[in-house]
C-alpha atoms as a PDB file:
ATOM      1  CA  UNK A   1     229.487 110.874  36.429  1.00  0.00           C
ATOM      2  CA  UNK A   2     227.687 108.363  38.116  1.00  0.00           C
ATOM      3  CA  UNK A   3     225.764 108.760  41.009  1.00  0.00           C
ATOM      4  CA  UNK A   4     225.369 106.121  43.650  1.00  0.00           C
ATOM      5  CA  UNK A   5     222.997 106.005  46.512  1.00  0.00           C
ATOM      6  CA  UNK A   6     225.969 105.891  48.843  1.00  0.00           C
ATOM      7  CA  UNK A   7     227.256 109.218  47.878  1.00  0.00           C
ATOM      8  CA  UNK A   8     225.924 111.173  50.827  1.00  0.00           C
ATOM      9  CA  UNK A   9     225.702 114.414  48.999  1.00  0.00           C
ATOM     10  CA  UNK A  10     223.234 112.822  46.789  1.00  0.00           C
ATOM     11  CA  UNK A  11     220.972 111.623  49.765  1.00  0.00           C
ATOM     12  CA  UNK A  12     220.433 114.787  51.001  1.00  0.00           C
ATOM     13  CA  UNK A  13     219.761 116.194  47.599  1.00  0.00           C
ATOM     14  CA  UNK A  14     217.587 113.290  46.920  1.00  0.00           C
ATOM     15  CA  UNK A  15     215.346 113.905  49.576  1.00  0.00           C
ATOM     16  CA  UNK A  16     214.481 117.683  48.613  1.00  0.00           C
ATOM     17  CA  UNK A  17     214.470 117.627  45.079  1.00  0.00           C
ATOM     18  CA  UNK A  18     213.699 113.775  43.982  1.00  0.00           C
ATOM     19  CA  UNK A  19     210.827 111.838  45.397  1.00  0.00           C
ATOM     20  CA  UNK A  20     208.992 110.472  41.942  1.00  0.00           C
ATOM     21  CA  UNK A  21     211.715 109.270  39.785  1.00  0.00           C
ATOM     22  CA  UNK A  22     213.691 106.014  40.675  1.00  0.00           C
ATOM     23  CA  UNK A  23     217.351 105.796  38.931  1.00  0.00           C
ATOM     24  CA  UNK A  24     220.229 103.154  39.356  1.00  0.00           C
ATOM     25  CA  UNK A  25     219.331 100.464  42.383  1.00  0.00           C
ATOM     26  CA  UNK A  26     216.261 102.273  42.987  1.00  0.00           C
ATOM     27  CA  UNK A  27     214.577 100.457  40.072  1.00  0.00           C
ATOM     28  CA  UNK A  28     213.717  96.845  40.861  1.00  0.00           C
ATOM     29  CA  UNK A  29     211.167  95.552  38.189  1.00  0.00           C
ATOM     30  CA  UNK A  30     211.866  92.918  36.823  1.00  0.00           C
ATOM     31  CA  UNK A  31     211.409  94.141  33.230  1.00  0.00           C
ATOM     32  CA  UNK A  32     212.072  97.671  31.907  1.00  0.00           C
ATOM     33  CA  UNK A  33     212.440  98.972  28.442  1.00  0.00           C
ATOM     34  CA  UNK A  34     215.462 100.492  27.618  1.00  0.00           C
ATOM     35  CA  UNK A  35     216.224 103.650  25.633  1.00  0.00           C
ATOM     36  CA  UNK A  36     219.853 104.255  24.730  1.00  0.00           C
ATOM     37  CA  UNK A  37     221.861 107.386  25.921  1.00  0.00           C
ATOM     38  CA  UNK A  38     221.812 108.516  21.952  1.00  0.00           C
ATOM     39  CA  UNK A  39     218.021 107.872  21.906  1.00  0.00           C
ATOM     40  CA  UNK A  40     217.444 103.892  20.211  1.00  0.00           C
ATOM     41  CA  UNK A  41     215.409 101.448  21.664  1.00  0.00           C
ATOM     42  CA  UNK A  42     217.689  98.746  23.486  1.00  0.00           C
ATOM     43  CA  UNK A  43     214.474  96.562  24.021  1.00  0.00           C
ATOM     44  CA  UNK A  44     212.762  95.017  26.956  1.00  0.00           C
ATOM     45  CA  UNK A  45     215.355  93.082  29.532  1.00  0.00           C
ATOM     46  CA  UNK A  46     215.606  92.947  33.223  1.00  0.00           C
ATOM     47  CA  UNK A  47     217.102  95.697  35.238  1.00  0.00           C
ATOM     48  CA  UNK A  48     219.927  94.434  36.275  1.00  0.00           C
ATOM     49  CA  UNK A  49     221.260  93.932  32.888  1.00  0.00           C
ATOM     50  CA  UNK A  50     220.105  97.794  32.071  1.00  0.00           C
ATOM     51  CA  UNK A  51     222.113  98.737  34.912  1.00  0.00           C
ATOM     52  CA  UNK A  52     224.960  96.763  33.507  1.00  0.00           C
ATOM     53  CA  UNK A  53     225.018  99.041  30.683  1.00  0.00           C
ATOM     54  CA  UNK A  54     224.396 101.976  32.168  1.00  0.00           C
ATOM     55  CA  UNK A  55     227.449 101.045  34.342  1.00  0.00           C
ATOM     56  CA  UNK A  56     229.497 100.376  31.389  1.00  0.00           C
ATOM     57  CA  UNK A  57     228.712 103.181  29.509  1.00  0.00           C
ATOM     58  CA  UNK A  58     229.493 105.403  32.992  1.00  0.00           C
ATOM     59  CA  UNK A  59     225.758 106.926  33.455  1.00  0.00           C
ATOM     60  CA  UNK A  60     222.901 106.732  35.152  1.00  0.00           C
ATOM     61  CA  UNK A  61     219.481 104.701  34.543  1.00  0.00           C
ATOM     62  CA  UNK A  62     216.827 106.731  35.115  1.00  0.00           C
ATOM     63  CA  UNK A  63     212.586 105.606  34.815  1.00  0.00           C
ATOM     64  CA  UNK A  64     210.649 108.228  32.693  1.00  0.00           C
ATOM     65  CA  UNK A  65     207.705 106.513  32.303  1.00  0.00           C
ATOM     66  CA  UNK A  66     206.812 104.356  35.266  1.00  0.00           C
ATOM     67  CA  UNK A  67     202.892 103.959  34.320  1.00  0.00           C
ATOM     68  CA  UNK A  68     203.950 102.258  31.343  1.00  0.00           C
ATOM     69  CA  UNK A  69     203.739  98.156  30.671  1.00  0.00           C
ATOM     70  CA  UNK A  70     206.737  97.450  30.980  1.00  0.00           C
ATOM     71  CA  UNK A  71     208.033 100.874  32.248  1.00  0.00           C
ATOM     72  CA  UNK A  72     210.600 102.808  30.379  1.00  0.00           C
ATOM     73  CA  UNK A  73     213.811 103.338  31.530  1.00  0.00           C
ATOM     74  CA  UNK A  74     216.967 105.512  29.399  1.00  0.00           C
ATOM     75  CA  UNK A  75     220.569 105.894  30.468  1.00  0.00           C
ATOM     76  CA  UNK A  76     221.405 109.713  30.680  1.00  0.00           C
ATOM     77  CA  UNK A  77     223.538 111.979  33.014  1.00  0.00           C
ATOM     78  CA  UNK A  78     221.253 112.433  35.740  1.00  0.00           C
ATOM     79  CA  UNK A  79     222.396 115.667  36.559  1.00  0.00           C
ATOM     80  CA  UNK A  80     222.216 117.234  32.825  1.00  0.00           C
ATOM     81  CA  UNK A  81     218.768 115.565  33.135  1.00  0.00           C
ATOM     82  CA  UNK A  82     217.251 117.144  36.350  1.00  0.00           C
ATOM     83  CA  UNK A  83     219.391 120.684  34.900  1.00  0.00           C
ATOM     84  CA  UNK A  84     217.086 120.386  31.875  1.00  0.00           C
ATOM     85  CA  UNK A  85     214.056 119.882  33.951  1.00  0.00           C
ATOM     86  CA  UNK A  86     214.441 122.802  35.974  1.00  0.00           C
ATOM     87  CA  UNK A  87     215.167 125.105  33.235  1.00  0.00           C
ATOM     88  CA  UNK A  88     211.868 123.770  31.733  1.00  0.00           C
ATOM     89  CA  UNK A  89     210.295 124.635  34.454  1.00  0.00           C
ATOM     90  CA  UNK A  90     211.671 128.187  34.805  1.00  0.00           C
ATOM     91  CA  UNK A  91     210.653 128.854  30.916  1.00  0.00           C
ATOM     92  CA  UNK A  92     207.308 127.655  31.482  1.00  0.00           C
ATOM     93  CA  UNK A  93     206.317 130.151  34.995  1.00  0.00           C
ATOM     94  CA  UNK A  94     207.577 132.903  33.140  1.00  0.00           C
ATOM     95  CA  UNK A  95     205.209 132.526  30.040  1.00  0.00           C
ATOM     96  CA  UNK A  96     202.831 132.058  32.970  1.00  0.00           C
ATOM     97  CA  UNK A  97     200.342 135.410  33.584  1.00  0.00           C
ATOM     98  CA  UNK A  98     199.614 136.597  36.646  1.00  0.00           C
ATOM     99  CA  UNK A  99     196.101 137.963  37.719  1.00  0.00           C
ATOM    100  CA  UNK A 100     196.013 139.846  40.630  1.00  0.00           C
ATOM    101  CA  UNK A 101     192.544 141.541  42.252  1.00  0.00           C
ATOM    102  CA  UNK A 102     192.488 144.286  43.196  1.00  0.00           C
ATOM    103  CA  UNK A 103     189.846 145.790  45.608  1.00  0.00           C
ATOM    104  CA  UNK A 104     188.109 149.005  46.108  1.00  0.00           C
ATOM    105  CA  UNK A 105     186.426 149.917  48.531  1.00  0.00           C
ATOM    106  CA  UNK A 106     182.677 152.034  49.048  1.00  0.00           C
ATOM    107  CA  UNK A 107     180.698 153.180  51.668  1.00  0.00           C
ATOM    108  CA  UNK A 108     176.839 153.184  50.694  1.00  0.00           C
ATOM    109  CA  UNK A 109     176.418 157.262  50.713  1.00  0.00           C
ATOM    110  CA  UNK A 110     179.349 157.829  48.561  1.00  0.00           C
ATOM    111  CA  UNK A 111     179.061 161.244  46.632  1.00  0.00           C
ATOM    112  CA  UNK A 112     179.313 161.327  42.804  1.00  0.00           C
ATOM    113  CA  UNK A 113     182.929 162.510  42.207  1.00  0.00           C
ATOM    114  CA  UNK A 114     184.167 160.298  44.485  1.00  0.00           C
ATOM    115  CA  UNK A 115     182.341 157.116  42.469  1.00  0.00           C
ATOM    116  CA  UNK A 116     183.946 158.655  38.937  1.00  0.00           C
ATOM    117  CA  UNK A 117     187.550 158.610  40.886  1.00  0.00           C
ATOM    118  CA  UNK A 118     186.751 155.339  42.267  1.00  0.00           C
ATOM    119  CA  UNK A 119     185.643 154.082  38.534  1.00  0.00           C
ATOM    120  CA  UNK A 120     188.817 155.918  37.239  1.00  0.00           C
ATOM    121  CA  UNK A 121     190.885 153.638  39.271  1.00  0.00           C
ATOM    122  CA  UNK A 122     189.029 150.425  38.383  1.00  0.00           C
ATOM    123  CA  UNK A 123     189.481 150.799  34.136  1.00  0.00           C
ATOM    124  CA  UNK A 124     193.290 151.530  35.087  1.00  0.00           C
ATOM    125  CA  UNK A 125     193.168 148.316  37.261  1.00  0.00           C
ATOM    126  CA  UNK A 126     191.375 146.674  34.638  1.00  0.00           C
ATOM    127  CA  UNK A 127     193.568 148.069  31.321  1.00  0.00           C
ATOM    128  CA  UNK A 128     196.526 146.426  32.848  1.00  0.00           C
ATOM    129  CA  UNK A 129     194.654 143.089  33.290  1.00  0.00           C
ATOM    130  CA  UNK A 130     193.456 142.570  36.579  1.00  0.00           C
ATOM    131  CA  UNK A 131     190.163 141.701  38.114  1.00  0.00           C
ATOM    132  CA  UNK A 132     188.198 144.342  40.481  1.00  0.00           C
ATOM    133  CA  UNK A 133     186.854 143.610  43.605  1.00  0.00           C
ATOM    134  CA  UNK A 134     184.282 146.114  44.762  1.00  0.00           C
ATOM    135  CA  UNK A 135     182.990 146.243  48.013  1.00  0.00           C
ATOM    136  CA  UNK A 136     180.503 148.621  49.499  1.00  0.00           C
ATOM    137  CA  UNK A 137     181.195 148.680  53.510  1.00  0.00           C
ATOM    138  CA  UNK A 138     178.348 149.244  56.102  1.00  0.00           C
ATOM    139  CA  UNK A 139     179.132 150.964  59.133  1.00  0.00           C
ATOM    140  CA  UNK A 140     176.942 151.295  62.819  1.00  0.00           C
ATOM    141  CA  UNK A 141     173.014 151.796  61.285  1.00  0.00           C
ATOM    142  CA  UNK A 142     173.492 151.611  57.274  1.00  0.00           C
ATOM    143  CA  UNK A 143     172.733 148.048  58.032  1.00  0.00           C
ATOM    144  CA  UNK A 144     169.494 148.712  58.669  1.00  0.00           C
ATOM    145  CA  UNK A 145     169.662 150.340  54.442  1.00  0.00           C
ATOM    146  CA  UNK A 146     171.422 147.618  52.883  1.00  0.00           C
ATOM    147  CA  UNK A 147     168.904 147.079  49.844  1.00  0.00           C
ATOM    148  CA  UNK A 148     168.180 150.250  49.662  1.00  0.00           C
ATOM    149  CA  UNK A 149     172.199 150.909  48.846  1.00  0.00           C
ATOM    150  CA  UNK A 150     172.612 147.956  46.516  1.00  0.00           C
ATOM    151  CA  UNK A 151     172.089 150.069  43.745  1.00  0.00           C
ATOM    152  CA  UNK A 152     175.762 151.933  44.146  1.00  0.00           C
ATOM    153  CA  UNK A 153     177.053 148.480  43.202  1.00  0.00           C
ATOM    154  CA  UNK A 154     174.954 148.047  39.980  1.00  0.00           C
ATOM    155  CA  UNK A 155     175.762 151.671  38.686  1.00  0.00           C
ATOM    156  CA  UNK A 156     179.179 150.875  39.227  1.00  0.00           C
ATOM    157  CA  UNK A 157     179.141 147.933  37.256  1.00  0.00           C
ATOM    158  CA  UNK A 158     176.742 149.578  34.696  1.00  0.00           C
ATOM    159  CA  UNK A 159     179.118 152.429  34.238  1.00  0.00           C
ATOM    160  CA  UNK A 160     182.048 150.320  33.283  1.00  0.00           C
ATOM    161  CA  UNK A 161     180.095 147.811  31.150  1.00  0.00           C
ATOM    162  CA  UNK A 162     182.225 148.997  28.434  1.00  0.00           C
ATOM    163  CA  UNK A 163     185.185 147.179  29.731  1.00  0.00           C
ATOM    164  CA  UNK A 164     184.165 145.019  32.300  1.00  0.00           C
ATOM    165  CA  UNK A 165     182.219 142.343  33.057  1.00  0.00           C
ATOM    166  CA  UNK A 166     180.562 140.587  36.382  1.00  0.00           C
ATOM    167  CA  UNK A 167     182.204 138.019  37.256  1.00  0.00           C
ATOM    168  CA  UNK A 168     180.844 137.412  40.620  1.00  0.00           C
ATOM    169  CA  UNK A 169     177.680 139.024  41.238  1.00  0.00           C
ATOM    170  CA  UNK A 170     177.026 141.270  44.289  1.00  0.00           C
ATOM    171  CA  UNK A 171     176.985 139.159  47.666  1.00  0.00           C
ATOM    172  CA  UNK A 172     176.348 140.303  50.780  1.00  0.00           C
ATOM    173  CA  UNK A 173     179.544 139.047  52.991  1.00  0.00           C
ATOM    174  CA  UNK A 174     179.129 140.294  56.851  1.00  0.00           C
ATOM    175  CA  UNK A 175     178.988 144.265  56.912  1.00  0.00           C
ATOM    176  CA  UNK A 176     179.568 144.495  53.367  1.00  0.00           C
ATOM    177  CA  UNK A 177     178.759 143.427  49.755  1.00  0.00           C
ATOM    178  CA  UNK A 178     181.151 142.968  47.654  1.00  0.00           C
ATOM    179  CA  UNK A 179     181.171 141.704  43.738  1.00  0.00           C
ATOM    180  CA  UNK A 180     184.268 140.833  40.786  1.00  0.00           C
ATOM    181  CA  UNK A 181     184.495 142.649  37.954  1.00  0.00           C
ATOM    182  CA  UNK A 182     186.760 141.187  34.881  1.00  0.00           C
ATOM    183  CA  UNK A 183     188.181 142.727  32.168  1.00  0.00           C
ATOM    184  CA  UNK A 184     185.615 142.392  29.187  1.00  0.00           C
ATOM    185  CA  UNK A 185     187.373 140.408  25.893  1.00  0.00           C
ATOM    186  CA  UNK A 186     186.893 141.477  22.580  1.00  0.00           C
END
């Protein structure tokens, strides 16, 4: 099947999905190399005569290499070839990993048990492979204590130094100070 820029179906899905890639008329330089729909090199010729044989041969010329001197043109089925690229596409996000952050969240007179619960929660965050954000929140007059509370932050990270590491060290961010932990590799 050969598609036409007159088709109107194709101008509206030209317009979403295709904005790079120049096929048929679209392509007016005046040379272009030419690749065969089985994969041989036609050779350098003008356009027109490309589009002759893509014509011919009931396909479409498509450029897949425009940087190129001259650029590179083939003849395929433009819709197997856009099919190919999305699938592609799709195989290569979901190979893709994820890291999320997760955050957790302090005040600066936090008792002990509640730290170990909070610490609990940040190795399970971390043994599944996402980054920690801890934040110690100051409320009304612990502003007035802030470096005198910076220390929660560092015994936090201290205590999980066995499988984390800082990734962004402890900043102070409005009413609260906040720092990344990562897990550590081996």
């Amino acid at each position: 099947m050969r598609i036409t820029l007159s088709n109107p179906l194709f101008v509206y899905c030209r317009r979403c999905i295709i904005s790079s890639q120049k096929i048929n008329e679209q392509i007016r330089e005046r040379e272009i190399r030419l690749i065969g729909s089985h994969g041989e090199q036609l050779g350098i010729m003008s356009s027109a005569e490309a589009m002759k044989i893509a014509e011919e041969e009931e396909l479409d010329l498509v450029m897949v290499a425009p940087g190129a001197k001259p650029p590179v043109c083939k003849i395929i089925d433009y819709g197997k070839y856009r099919y190919e690229l999305a699938r592609k596409e799709k195989e290569a996000k979901k190979k893709q990993k994820t890291v999320e952050v997760k955050e957790i969240r302090m005040s600066p007179n936090i008792e002990a048990n509640d730290l170990n619960t909070k610490m609990n929660a940040a190795k399970k965050f971390l043994a599944k492979g996402n980054k920690v954000k801890v934040t110690l929140r100051f409320r009304g007059r612990e502003m007035a204590h802030i470096k005198e509370t910076r220390h929660v932050l560092d015994d936090f990270a201290e205590a999980l130094s066995d499988v984390a590491v800082i990734e962004k060290p402890s900043k102070q961010e409005g009413r609260a100070i906040s720092m990344v932990l990562s897990e550590k590799k081996n």
